[in-house]
C-alpha atoms as a PDB file:
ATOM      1  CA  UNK A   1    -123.734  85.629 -21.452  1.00  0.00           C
ATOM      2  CA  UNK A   2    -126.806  83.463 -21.017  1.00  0.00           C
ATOM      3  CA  UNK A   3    -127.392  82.187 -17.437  1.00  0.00           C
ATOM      4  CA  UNK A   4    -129.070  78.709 -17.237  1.00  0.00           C
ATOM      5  CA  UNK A   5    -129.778  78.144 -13.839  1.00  0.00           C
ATOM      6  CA  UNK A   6    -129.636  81.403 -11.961  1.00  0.00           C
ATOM      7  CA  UNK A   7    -130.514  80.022  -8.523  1.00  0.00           C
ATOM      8  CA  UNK A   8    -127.497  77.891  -8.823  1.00  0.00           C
ATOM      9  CA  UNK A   9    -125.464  81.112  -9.881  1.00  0.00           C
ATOM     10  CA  UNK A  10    -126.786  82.976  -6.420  1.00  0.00           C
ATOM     11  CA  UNK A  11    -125.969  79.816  -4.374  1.00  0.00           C
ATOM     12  CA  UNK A  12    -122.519  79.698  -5.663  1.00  0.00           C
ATOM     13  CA  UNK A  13    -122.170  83.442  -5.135  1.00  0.00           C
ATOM     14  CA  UNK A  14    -123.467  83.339  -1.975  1.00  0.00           C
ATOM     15  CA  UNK A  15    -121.036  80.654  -0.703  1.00  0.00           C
ATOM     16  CA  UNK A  16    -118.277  82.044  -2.421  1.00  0.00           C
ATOM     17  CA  UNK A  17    -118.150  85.631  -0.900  1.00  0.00           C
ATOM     18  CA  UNK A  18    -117.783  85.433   2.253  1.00  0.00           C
ATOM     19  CA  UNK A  19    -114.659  83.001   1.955  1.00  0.00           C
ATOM     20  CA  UNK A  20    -112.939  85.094  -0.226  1.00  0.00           C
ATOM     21  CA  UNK A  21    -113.590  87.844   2.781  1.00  0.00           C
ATOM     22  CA  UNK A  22    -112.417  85.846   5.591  1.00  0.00           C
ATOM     23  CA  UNK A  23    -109.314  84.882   3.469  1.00  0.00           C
ATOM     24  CA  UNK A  24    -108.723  88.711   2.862  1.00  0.00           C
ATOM     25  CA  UNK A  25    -109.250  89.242   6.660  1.00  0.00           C
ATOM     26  CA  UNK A  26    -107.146  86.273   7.831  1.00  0.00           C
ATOM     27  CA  UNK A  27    -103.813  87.603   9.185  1.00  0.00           C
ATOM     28  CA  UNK A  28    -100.888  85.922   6.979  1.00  0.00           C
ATOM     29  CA  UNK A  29     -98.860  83.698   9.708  1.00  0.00           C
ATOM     30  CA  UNK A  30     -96.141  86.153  10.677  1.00  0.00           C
ATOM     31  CA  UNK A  31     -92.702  84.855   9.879  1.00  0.00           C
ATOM     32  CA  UNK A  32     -89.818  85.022  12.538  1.00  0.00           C
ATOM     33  CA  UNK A  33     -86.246  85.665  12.488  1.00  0.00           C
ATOM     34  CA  UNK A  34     -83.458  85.453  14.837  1.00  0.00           C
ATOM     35  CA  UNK A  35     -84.193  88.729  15.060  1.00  0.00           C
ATOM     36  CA  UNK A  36     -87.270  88.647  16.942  1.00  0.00           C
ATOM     37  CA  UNK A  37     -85.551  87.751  20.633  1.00  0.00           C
ATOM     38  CA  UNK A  38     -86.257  83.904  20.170  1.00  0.00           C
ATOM     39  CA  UNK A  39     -84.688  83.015  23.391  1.00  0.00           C
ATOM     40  CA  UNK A  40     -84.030  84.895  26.911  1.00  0.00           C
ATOM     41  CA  UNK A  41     -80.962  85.700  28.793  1.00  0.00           C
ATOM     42  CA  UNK A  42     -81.292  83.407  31.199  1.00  0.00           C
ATOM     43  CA  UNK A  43     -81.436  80.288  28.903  1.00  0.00           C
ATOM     44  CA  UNK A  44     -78.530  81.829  26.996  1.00  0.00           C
ATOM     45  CA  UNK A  45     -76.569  81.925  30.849  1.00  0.00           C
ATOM     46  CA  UNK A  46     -77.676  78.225  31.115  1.00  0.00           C
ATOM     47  CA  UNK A  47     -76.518  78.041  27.844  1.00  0.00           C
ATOM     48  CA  UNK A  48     -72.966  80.145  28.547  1.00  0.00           C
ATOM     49  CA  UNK A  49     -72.194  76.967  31.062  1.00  0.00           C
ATOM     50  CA  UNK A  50     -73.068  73.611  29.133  1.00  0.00           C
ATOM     51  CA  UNK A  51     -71.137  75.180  26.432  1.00  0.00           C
ATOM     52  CA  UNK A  52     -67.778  75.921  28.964  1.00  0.00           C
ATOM     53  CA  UNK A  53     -68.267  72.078  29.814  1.00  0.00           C
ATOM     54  CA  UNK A  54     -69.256  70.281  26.274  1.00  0.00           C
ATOM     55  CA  UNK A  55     -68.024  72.722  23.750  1.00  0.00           C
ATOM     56  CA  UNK A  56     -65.253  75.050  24.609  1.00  0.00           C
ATOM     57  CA  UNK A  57     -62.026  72.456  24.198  1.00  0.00           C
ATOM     58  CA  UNK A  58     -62.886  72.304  20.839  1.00  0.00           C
ATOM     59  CA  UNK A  59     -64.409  75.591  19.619  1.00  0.00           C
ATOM     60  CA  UNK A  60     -62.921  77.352  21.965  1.00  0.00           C
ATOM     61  CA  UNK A  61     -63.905  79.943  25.214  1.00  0.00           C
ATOM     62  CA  UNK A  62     -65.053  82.834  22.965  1.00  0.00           C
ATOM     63  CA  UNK A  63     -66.464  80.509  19.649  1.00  0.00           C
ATOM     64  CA  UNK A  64     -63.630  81.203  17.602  1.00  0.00           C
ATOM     65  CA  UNK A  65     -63.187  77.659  16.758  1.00  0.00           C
ATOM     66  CA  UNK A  66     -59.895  76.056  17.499  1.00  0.00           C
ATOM     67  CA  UNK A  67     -57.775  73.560  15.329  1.00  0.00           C
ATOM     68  CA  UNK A  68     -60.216  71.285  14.437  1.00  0.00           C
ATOM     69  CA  UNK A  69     -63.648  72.614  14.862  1.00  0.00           C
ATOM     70  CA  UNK A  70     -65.074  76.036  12.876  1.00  0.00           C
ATOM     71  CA  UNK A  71     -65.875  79.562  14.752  1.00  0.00           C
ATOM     72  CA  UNK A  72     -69.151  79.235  16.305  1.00  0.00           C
ATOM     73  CA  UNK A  73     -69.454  83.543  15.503  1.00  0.00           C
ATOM     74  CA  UNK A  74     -68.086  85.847  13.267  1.00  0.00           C
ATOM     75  CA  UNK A  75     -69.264  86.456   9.379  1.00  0.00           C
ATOM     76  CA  UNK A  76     -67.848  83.045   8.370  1.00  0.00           C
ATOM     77  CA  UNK A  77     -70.330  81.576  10.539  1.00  0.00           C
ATOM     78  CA  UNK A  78     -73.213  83.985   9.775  1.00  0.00           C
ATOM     79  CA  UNK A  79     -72.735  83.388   5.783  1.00  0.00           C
ATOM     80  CA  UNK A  80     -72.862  79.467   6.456  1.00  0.00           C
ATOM     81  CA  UNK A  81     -76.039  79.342   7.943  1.00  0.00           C
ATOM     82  CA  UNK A  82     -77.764  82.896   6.519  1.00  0.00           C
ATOM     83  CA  UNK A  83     -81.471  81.974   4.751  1.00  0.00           C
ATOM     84  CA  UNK A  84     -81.444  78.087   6.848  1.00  0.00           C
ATOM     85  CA  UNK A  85     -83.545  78.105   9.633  1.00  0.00           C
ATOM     86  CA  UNK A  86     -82.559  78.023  13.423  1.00  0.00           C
ATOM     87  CA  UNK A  87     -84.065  73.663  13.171  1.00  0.00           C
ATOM     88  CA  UNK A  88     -81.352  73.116  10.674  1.00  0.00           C
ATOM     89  CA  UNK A  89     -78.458  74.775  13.143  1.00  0.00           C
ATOM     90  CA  UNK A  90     -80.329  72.416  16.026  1.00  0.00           C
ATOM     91  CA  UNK A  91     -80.542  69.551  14.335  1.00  0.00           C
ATOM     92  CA  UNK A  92     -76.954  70.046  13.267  1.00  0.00           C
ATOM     93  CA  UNK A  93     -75.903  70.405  17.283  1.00  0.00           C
ATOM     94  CA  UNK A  94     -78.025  67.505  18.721  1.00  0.00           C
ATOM     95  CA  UNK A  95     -77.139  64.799  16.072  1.00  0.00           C
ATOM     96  CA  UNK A  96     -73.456  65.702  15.655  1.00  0.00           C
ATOM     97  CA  UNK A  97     -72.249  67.507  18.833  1.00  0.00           C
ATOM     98  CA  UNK A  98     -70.008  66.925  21.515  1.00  0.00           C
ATOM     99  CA  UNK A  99     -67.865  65.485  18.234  1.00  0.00           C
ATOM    100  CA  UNK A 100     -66.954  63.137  21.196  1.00  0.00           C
ATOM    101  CA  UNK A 101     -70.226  61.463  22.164  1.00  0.00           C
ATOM    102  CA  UNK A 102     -72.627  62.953  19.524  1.00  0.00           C
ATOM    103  CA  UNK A 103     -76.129  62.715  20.782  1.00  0.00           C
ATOM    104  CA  UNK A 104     -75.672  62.953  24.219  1.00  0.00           C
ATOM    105  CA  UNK A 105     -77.138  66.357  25.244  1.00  0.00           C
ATOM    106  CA  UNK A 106     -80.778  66.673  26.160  1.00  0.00           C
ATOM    107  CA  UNK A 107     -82.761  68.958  23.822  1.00  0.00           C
ATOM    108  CA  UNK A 108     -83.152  71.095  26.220  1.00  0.00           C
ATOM    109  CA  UNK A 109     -79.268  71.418  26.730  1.00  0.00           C
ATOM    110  CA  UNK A 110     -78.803  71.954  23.032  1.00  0.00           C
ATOM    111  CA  UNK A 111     -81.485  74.523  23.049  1.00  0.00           C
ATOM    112  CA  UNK A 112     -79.792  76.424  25.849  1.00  0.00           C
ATOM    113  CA  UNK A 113     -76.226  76.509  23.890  1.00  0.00           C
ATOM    114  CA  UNK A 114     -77.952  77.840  20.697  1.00  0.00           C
ATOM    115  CA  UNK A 115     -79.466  80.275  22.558  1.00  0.00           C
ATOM    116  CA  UNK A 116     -75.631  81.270  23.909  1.00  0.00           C
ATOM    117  CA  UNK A 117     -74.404  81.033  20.758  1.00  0.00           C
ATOM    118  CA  UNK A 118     -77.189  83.723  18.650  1.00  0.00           C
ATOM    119  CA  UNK A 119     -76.310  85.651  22.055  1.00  0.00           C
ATOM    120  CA  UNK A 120     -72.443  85.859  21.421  1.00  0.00           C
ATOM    121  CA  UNK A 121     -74.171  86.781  17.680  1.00  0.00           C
ATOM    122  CA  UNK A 122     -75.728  89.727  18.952  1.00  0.00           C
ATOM    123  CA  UNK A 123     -78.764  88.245  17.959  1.00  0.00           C
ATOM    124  CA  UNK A 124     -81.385  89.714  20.727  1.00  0.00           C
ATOM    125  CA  UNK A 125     -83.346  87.745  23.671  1.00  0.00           C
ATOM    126  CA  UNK A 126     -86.803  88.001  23.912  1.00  0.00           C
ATOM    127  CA  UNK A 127     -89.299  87.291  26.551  1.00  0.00           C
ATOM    128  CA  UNK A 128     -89.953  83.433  25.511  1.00  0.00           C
ATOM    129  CA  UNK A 129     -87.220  80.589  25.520  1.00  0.00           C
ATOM    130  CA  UNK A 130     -86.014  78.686  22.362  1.00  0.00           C
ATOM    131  CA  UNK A 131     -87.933  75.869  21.367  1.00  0.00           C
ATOM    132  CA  UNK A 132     -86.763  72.353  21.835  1.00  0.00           C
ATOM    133  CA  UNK A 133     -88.540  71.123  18.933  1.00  0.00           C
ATOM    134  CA  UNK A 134     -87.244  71.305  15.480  1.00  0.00           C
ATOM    135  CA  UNK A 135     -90.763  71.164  14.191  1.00  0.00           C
ATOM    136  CA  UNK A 136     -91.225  74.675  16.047  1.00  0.00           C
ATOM    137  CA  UNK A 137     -87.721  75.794  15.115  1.00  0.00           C
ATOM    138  CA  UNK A 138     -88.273  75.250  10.985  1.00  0.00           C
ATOM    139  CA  UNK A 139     -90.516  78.669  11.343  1.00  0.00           C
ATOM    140  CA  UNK A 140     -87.621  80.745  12.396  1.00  0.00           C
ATOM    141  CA  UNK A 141     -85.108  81.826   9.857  1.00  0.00           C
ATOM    142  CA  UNK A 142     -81.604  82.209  10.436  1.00  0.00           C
ATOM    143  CA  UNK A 143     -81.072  85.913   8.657  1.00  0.00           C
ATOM    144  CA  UNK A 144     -76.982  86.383   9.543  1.00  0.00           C
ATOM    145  CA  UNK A 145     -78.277  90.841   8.584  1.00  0.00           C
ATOM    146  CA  UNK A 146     -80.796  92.358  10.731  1.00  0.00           C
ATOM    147  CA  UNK A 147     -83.780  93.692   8.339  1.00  0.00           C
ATOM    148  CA  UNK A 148     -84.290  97.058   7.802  1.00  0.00           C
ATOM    149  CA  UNK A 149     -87.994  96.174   9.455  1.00  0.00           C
ATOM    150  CA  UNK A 150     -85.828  95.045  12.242  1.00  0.00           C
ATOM    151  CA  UNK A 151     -83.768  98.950  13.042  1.00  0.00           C
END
């Protein structure tokens, strides 16, 4: 192959390289789980007493749901929201819950019941709270079995 113009060839080249080797050096953004402690134990205690007050007549004292509202634990829960992302359990919570008065809880007070509710899941805390944003929450998946990265 026949170069025309080879000064435009080494511009190109030279341009070209070093992107491609900061894209091979550029760390891939690192996904989270709910198995990455995305709350602490503290929120989930905060968490443990807005639920006693807003949730438990219907789902009942230990999430096992009661006559008309599901189990807030257990593998029927864990299949129905396995591969969604904690933003789409949130959103679900703050637009629909207390069944009641939906809407009523802060974010922050729906933040701190999730946060009870992955720790009734044996999901583990971590050192950072759960997000009140369901922007921030859309990067954390819901995986109902811990990955064998995870053990």
């Amino acid at each position: 192959m026949k170069v025309k113009n080879p000064t435009a060839l080494l511009v190109l080249v030279t341009l070209a390289v070093p992107l491609c080797l900061l894209r091979a050096q550029a760390p891939e953004a690192e996904s989270r789980s709910v198995w990455d402690g995305v709350y602490t134990e503290e929120q989930a205690k905060r968490g443990e007493t807005i639920y006693g007050k807003e949730c438990a007549a219907c789902h009942g004292a230990m999430l096992t749901g009661g006559e008309s509202a599901p189990p807030l634990t257990g593998g029927a829960f864990l299949a129905n929201w396995n591969g969604l992302t904690v933003a789409d359990l949130f959103d679900r919570i703050r637009k629909t819950m207390p069944q009641t008065s939906p809407g009523r809880l802060t974010r922050q007070q729906n933040a701190d019941i999730l946060a009870f509710m992955l720790s009734i899941n044996k999901f583990p805390s971590g050192k950072t709270e759960l997000y009140r944003q369901s922007e921030m929450l859309k990067e954390i998946r819901f995986e109902s079995v811990k990955p064998a990265s995870k053990k």
